[in-house]
C-alpha atoms as a PDB file:
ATOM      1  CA  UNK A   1      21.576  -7.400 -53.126  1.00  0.00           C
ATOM      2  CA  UNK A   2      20.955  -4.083 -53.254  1.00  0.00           C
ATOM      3  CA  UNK A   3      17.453  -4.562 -55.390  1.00  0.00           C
ATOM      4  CA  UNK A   4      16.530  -6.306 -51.481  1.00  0.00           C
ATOM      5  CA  UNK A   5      17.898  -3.429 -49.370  1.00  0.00           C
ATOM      6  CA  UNK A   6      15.910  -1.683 -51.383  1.00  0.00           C
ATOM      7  CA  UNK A   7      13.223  -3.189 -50.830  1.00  0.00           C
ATOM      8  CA  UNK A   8      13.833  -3.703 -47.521  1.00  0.00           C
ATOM      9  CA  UNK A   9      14.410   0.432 -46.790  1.00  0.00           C
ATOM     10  CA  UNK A  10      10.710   0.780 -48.397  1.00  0.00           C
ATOM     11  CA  UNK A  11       9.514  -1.918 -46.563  1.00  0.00           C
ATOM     12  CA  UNK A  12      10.319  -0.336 -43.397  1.00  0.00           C
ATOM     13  CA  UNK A  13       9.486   3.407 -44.572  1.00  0.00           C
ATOM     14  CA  UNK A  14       6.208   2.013 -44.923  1.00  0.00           C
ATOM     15  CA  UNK A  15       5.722   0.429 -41.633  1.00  0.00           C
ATOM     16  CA  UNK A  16       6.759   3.798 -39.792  1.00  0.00           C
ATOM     17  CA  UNK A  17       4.156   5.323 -41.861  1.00  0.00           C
ATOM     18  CA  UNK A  18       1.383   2.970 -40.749  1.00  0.00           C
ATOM     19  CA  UNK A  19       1.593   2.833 -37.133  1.00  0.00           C
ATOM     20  CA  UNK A  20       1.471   6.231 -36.103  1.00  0.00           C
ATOM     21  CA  UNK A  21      -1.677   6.393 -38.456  1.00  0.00           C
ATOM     22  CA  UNK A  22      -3.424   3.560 -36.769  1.00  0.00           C
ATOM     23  CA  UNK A  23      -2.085   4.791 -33.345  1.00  0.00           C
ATOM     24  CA  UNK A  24      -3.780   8.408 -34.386  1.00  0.00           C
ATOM     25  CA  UNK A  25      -7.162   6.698 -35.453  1.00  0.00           C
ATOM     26  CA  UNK A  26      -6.613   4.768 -31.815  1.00  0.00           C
ATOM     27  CA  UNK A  27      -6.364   8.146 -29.729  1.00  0.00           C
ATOM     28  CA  UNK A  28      -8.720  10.103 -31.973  1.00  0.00           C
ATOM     29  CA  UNK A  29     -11.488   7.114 -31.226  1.00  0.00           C
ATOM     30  CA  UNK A  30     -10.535   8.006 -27.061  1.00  0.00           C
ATOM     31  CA  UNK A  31     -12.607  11.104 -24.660  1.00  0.00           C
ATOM     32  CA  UNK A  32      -9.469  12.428 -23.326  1.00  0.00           C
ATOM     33  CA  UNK A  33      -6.663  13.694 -25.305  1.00  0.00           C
ATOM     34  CA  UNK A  34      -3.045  13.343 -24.479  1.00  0.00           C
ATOM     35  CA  UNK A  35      -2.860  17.318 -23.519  1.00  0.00           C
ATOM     36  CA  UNK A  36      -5.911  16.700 -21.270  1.00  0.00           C
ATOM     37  CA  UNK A  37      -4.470  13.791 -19.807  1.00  0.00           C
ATOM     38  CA  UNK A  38      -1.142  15.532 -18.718  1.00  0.00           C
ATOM     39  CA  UNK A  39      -3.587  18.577 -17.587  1.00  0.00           C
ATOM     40  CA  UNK A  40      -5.154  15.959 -15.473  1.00  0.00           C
ATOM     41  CA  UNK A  41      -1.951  14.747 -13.487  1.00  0.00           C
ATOM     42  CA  UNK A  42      -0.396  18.236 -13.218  1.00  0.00           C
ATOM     43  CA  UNK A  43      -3.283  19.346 -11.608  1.00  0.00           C
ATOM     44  CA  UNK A  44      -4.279  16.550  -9.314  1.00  0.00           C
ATOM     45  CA  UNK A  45      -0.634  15.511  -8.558  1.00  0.00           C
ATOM     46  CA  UNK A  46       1.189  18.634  -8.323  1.00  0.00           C
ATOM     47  CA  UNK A  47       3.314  17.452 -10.934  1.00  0.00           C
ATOM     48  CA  UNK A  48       5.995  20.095 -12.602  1.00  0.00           C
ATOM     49  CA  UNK A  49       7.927  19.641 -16.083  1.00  0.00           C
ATOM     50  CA  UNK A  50      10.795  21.761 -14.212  1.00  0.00           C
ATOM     51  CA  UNK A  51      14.225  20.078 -14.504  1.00  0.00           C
ATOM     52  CA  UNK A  52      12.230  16.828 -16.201  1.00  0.00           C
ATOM     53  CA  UNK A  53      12.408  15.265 -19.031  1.00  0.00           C
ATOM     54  CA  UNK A  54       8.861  14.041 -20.800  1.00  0.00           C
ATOM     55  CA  UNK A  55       7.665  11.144 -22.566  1.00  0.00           C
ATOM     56  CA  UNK A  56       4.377   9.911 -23.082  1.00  0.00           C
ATOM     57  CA  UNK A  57       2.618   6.265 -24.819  1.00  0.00           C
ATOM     58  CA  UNK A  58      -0.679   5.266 -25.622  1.00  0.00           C
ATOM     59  CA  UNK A  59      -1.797   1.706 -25.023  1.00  0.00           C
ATOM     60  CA  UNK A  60      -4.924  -0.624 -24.943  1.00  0.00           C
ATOM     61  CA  UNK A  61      -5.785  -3.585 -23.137  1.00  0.00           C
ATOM     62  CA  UNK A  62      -8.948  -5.627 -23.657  1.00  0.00           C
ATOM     63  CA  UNK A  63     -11.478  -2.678 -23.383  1.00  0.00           C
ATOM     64  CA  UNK A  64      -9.628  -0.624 -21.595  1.00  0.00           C
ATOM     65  CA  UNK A  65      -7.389   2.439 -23.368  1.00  0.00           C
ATOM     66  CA  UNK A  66      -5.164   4.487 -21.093  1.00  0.00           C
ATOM     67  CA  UNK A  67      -1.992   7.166 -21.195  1.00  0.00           C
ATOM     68  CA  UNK A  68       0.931   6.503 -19.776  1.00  0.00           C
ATOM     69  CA  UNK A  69       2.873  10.068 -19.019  1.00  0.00           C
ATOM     70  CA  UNK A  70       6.526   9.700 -17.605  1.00  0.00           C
ATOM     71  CA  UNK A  71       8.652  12.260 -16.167  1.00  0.00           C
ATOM     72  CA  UNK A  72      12.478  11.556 -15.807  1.00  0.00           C
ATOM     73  CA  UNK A  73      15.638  13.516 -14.436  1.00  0.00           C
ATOM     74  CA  UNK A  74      18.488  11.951 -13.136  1.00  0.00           C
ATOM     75  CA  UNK A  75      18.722  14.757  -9.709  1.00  0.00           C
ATOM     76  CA  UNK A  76      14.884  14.616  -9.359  1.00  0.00           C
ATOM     77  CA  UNK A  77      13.755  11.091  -9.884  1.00  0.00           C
ATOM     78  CA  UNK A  78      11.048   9.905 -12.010  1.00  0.00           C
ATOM     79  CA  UNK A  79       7.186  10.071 -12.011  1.00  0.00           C
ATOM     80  CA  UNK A  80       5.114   7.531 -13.818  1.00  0.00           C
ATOM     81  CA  UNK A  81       1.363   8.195 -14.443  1.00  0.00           C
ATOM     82  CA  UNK A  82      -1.463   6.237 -15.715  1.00  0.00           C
ATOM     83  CA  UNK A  83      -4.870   7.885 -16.895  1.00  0.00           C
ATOM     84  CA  UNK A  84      -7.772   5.816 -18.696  1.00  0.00           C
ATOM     85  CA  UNK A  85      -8.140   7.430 -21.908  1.00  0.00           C
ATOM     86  CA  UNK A  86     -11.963   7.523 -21.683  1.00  0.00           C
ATOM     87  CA  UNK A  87     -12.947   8.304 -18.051  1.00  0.00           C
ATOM     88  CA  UNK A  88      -9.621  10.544 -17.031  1.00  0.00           C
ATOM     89  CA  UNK A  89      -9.571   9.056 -13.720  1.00  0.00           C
ATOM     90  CA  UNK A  90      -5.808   8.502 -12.284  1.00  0.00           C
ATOM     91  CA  UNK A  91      -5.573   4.456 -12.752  1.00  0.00           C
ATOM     92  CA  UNK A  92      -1.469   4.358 -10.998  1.00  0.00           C
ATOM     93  CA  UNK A  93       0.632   6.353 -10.176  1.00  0.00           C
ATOM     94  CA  UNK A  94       4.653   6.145  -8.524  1.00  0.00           C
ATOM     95  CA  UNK A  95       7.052   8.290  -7.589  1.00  0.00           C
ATOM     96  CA  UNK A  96      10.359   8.307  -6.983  1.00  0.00           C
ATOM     97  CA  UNK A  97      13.146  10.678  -5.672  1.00  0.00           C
ATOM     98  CA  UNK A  98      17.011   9.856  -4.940  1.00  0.00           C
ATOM     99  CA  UNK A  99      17.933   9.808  -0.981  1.00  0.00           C
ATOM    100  CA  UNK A 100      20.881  11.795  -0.175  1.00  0.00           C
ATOM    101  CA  UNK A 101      21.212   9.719   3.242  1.00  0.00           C
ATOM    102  CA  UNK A 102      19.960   6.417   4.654  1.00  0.00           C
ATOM    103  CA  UNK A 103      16.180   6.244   6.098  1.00  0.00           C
ATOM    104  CA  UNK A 104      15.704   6.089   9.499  1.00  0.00           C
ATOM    105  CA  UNK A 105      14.611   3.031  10.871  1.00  0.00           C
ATOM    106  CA  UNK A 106      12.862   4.524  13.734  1.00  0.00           C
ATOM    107  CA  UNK A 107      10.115   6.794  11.501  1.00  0.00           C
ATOM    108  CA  UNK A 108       9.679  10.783  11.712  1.00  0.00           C
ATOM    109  CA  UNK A 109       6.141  10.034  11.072  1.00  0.00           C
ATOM    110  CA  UNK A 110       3.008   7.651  12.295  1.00  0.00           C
ATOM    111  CA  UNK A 111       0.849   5.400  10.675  1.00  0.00           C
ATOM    112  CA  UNK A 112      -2.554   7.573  11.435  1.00  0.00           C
ATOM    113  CA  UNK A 113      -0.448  10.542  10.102  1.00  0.00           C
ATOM    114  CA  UNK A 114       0.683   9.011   7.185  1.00  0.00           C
ATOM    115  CA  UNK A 115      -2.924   7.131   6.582  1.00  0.00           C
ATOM    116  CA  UNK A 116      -4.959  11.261   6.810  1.00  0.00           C
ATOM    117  CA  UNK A 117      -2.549  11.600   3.556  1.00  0.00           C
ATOM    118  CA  UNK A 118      -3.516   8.664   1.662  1.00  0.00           C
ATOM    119  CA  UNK A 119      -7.356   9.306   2.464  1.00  0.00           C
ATOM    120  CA  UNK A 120      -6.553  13.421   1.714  1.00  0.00           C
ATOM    121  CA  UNK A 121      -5.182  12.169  -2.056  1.00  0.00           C
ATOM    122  CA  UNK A 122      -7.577   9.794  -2.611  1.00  0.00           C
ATOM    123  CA  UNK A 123     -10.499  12.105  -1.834  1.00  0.00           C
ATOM    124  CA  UNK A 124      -8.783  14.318  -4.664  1.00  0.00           C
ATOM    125  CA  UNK A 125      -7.934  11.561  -7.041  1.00  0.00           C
ATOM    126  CA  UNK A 126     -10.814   9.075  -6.929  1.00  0.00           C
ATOM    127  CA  UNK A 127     -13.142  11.219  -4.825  1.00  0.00           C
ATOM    128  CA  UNK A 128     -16.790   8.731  -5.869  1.00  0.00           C
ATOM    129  CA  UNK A 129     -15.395   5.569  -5.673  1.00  0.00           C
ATOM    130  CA  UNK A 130     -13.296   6.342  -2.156  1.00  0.00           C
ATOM    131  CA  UNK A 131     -16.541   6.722  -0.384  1.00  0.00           C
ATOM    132  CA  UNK A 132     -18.031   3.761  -1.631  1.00  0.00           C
ATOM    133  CA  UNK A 133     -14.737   2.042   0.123  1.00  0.00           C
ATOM    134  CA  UNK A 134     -13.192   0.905   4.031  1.00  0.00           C
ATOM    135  CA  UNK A 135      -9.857   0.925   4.958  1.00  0.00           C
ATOM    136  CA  UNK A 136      -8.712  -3.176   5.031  1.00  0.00           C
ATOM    137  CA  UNK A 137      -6.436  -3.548   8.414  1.00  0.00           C
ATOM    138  CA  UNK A 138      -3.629  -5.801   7.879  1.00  0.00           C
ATOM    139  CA  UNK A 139      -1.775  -7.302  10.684  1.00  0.00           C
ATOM    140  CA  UNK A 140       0.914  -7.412   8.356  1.00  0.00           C
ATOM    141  CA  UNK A 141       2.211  -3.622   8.378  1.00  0.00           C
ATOM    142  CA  UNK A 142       3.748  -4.468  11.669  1.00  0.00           C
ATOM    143  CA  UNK A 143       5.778  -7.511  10.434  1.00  0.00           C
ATOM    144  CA  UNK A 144       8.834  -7.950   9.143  1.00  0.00           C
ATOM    145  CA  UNK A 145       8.684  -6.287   5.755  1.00  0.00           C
ATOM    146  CA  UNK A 146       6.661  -3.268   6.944  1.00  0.00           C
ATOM    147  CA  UNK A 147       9.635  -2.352   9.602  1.00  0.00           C
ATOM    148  CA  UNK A 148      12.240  -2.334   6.738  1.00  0.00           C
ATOM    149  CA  UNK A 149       9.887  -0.713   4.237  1.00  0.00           C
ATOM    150  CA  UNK A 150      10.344   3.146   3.854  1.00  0.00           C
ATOM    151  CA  UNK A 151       6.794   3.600   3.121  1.00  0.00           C
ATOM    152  CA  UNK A 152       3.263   3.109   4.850  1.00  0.00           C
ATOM    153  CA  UNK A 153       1.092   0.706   3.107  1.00  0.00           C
ATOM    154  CA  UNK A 154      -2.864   1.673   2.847  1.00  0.00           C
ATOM    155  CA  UNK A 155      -5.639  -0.559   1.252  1.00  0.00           C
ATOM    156  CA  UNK A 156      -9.254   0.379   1.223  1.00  0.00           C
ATOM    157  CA  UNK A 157     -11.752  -1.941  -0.072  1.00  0.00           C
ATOM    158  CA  UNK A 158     -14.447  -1.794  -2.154  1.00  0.00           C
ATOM    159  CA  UNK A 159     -18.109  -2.392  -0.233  1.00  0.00           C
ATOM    160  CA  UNK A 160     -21.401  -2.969  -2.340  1.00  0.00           C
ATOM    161  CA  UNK A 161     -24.540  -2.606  -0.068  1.00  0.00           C
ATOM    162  CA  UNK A 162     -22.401  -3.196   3.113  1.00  0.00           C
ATOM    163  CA  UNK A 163     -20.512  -6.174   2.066  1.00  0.00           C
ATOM    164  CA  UNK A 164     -16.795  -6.275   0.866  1.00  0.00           C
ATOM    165  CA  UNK A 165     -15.920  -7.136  -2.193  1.00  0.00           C
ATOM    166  CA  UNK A 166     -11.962  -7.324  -2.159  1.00  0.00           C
ATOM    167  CA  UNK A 167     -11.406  -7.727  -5.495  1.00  0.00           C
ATOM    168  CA  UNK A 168     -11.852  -4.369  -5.852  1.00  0.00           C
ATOM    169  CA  UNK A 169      -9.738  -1.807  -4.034  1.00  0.00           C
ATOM    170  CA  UNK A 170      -7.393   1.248  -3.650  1.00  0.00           C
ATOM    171  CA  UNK A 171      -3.971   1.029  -2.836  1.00  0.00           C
ATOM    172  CA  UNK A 172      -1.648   3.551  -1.821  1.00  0.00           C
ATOM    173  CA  UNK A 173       1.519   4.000  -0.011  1.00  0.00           C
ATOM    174  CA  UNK A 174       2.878   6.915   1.966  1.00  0.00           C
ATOM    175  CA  UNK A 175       6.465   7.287   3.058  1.00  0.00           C
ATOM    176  CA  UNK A 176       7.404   7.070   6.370  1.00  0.00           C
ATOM    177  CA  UNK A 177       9.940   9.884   6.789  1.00  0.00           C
ATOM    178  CA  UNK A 178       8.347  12.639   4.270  1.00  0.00           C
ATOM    179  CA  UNK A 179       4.793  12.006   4.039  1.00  0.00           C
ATOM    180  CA  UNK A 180       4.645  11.816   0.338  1.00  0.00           C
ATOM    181  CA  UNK A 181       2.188   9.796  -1.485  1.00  0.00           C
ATOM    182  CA  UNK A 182       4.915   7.126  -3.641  1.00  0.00           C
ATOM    183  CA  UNK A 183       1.953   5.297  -5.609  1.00  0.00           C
ATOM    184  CA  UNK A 184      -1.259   4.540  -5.857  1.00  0.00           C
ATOM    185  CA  UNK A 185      -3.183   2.398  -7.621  1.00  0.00           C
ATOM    186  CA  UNK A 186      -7.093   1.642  -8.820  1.00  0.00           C
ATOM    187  CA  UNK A 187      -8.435  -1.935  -9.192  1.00  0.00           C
ATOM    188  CA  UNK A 188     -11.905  -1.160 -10.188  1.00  0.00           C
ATOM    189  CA  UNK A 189     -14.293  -3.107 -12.351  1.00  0.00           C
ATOM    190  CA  UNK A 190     -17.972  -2.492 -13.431  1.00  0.00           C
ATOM    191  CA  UNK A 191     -19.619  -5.488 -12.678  1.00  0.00           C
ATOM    192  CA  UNK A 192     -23.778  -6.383 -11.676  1.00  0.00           C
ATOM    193  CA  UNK A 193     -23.921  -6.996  -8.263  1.00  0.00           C
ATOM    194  CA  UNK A 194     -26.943  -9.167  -7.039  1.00  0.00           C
ATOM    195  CA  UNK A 195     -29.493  -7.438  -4.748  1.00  0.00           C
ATOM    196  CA  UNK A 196     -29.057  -8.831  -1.294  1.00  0.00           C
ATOM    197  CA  UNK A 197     -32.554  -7.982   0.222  1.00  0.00           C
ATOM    198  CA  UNK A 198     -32.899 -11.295  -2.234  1.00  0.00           C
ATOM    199  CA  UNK A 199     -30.674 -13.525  -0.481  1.00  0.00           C
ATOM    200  CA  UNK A 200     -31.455 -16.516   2.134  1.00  0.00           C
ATOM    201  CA  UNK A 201     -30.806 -16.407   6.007  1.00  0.00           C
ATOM    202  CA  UNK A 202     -27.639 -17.192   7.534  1.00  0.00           C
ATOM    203  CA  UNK A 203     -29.973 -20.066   8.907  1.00  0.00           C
ATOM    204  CA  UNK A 204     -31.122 -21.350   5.740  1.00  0.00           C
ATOM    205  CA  UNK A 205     -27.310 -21.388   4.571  1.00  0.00           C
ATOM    206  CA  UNK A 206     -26.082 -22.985   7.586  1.00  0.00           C
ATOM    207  CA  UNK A 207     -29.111 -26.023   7.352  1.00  0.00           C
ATOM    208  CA  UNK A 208     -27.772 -26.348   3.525  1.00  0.00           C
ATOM    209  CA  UNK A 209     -24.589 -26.569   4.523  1.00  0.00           C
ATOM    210  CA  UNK A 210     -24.770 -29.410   7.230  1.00  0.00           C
ATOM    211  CA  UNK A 211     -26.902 -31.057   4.402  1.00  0.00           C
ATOM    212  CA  UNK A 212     -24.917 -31.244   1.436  1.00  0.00           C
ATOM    213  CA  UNK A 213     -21.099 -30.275   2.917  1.00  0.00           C
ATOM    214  CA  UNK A 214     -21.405 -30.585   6.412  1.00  0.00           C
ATOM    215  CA  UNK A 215     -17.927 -31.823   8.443  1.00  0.00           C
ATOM    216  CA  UNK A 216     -16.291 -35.110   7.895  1.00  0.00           C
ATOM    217  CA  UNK A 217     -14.075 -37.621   9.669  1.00  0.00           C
ATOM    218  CA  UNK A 218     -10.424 -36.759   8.005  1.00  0.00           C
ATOM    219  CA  UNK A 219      -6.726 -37.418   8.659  1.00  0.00           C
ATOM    220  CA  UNK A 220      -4.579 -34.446   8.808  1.00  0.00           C
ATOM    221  CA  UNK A 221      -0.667 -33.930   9.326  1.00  0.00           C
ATOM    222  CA  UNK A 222       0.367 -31.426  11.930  1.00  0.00           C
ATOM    223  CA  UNK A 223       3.473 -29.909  12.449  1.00  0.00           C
ATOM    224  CA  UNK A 224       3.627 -28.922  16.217  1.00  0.00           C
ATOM    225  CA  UNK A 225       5.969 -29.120  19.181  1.00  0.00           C
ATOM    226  CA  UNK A 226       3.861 -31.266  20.947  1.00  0.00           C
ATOM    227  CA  UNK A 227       4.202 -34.158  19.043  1.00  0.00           C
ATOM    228  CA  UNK A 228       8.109 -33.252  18.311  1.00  0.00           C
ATOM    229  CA  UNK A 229       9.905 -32.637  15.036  1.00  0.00           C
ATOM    230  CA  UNK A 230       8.635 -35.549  12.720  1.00  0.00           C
ATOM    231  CA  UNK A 231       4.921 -34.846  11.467  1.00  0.00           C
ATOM    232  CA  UNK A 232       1.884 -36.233  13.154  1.00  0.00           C
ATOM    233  CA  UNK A 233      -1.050 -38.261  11.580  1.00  0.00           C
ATOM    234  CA  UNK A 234      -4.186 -36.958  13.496  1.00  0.00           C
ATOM    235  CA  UNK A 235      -8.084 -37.610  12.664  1.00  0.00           C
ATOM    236  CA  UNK A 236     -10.176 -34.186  13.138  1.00  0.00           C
ATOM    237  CA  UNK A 237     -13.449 -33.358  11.173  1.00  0.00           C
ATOM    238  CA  UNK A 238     -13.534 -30.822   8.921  1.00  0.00           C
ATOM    239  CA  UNK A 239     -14.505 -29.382   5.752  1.00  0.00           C
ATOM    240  CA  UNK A 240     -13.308 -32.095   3.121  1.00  0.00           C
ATOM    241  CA  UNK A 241     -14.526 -30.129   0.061  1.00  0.00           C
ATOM    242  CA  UNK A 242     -15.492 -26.503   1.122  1.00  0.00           C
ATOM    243  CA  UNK A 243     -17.423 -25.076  -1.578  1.00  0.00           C
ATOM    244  CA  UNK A 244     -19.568 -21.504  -1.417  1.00  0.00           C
ATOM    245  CA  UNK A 245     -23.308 -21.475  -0.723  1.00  0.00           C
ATOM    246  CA  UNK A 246     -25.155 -19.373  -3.479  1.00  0.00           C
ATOM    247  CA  UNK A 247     -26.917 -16.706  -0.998  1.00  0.00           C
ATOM    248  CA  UNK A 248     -29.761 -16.200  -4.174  1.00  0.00           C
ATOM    249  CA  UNK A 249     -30.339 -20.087  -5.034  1.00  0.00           C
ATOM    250  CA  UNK A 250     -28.530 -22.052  -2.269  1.00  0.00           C
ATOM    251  CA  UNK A 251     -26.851 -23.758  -4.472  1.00  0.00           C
ATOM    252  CA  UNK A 252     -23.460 -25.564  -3.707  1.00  0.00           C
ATOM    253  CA  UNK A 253     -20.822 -23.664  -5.752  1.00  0.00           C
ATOM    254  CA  UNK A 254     -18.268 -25.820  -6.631  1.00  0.00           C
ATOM    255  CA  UNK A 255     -14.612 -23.941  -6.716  1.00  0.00           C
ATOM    256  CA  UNK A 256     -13.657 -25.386 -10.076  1.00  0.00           C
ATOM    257  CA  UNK A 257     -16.560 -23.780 -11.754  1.00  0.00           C
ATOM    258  CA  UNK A 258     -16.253 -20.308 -10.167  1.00  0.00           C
ATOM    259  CA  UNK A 259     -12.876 -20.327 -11.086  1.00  0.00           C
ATOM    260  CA  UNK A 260     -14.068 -20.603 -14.726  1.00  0.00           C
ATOM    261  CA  UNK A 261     -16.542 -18.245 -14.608  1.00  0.00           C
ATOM    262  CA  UNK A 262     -14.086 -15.965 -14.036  1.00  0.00           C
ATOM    263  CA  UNK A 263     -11.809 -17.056 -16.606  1.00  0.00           C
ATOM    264  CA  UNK A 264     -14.370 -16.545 -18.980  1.00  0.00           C
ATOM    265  CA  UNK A 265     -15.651 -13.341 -17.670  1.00  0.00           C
ATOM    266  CA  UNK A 266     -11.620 -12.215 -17.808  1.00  0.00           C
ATOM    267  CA  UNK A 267     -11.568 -13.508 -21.570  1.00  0.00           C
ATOM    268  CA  UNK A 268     -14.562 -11.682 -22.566  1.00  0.00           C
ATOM    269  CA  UNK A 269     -13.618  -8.452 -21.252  1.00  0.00           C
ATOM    270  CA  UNK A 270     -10.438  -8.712 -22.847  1.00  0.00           C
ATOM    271  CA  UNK A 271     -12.250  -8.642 -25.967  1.00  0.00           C
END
């Protein structure tokens, strides 16, 4: 018994002695050190180490190597900040603060107010890749969850050559009653974008489209007043199989197979 806690103590002496190693090769391989990370968010955040307490980890994920920095207190609040290892650009950041008193529902400030902060932090943050976005306008902020939400919520989208690309974007939110930036976050990619000087007319698509999709004769179920609370059998044409038109070939894309593509692009750069 005790040759195997023995064993056991050494055993596990040894593992504390091999991952900070291989976590030390892992930050020593990375372009931005955890002191100039933490220089990075003070400075572009406004970010104190008054009254906090710091931690900090280092992590990777597929290509990708960042450092997460956290500041805690339990009067203040916390901060949580992600910076990518190699590039030192601000990938997310949140912040939060305890409330002495309930939040107004009625807010102290607009939406335009609140939106020249989110554009006056991301000019500071991500100042290159903001102007290469446009502010996506969703109905939404005025529904339901918006009204009960504290905070403003502000997406601008990523264009390439004029033409959205939504996978891409910045996020932010603002709130309502201080006008402090809560979080932000960067969805960004580096991907090849095709030229499109080299794609077909909006004519060509359409006559490609009424050839090989076109509409069909279909039966749908409605759920509508009119026809009263049981559902309603009705024949409309539409799109049976809507698939994308290739803008560079004019090829039919089927769904299926772009939805691979991108699993496959997702699994290779996770590698």
């Amino acid at each position: 018994m005790k040759k195997f806690i023995s064993i056991a103590i050494a055993l596990a002496f040894l593992f504390t002695l091999m991952i900070p190693s291989n976590m030390a090769q892992a930050q020593a391989d990375t372009k931005i050190s955890l002191k100039q990370a933490i220089e990075i968010a003070k400075q572009k955040l406004g970010i104190s180490d008054s009254g906090y307490d710091f931690n900090s980890n280092y992590y990777e994920y597929g290509n990708k190597k960042s450092w997460n920095l956290n500041w805690n207190s339990s009067s203040k609040g916390n901060i949580s900040v992600t910076i990518d290892a190699d590039t030192g650009e601000i990938t997310n950041y949140y912040s939060w603060s305890p409330i002495a008193q309930e939040q107004p529902r009625i807010p102290k400030y607009t939406q335009d107010e609140a939106k020249k902060v989110a554009i006056e932090f991301l000019q500071k943050v991500v100042p290159e890749k903001f102007k290469e976005t446009k502010e996506q306008i969703n109905n939404n902020n005025y529904g339901y969850n918006e009204y009960y939400s504290d905070d403003y919520n502000f997406t601008f989208e990523r264009v390439v050559s004029g033409i959205p690309f939504p996978y891409n974007a910045l996020y932010v939110t603002v709130n309502k009653n201080t006008l402090k930036v809560t979080s932000y976050s960067l969805n960004w990619e580096d991907y090849s974008f095709p030229d499109p000087k080299a794609a077909i007319s909006k004519e060509e698509a359409i006559k490609i489209f009424k050839e090989k999709i076109g509409l069909k004769l279909q039966y749908n179920l409605v759920y509508n007043q009119v026809y009263g609370n049981e559902p309603q059998a009705i024949l409309v044409y539409g799109i049976y199989q809507n698939a994308p038109i290739d803008a560079i070939t004019g090829e039919i894309k089927q769904m299926n197979t772009i939805m691979c593509q991108c699993m496959m692009a997702e699994v290779e750069a996770a590698k």
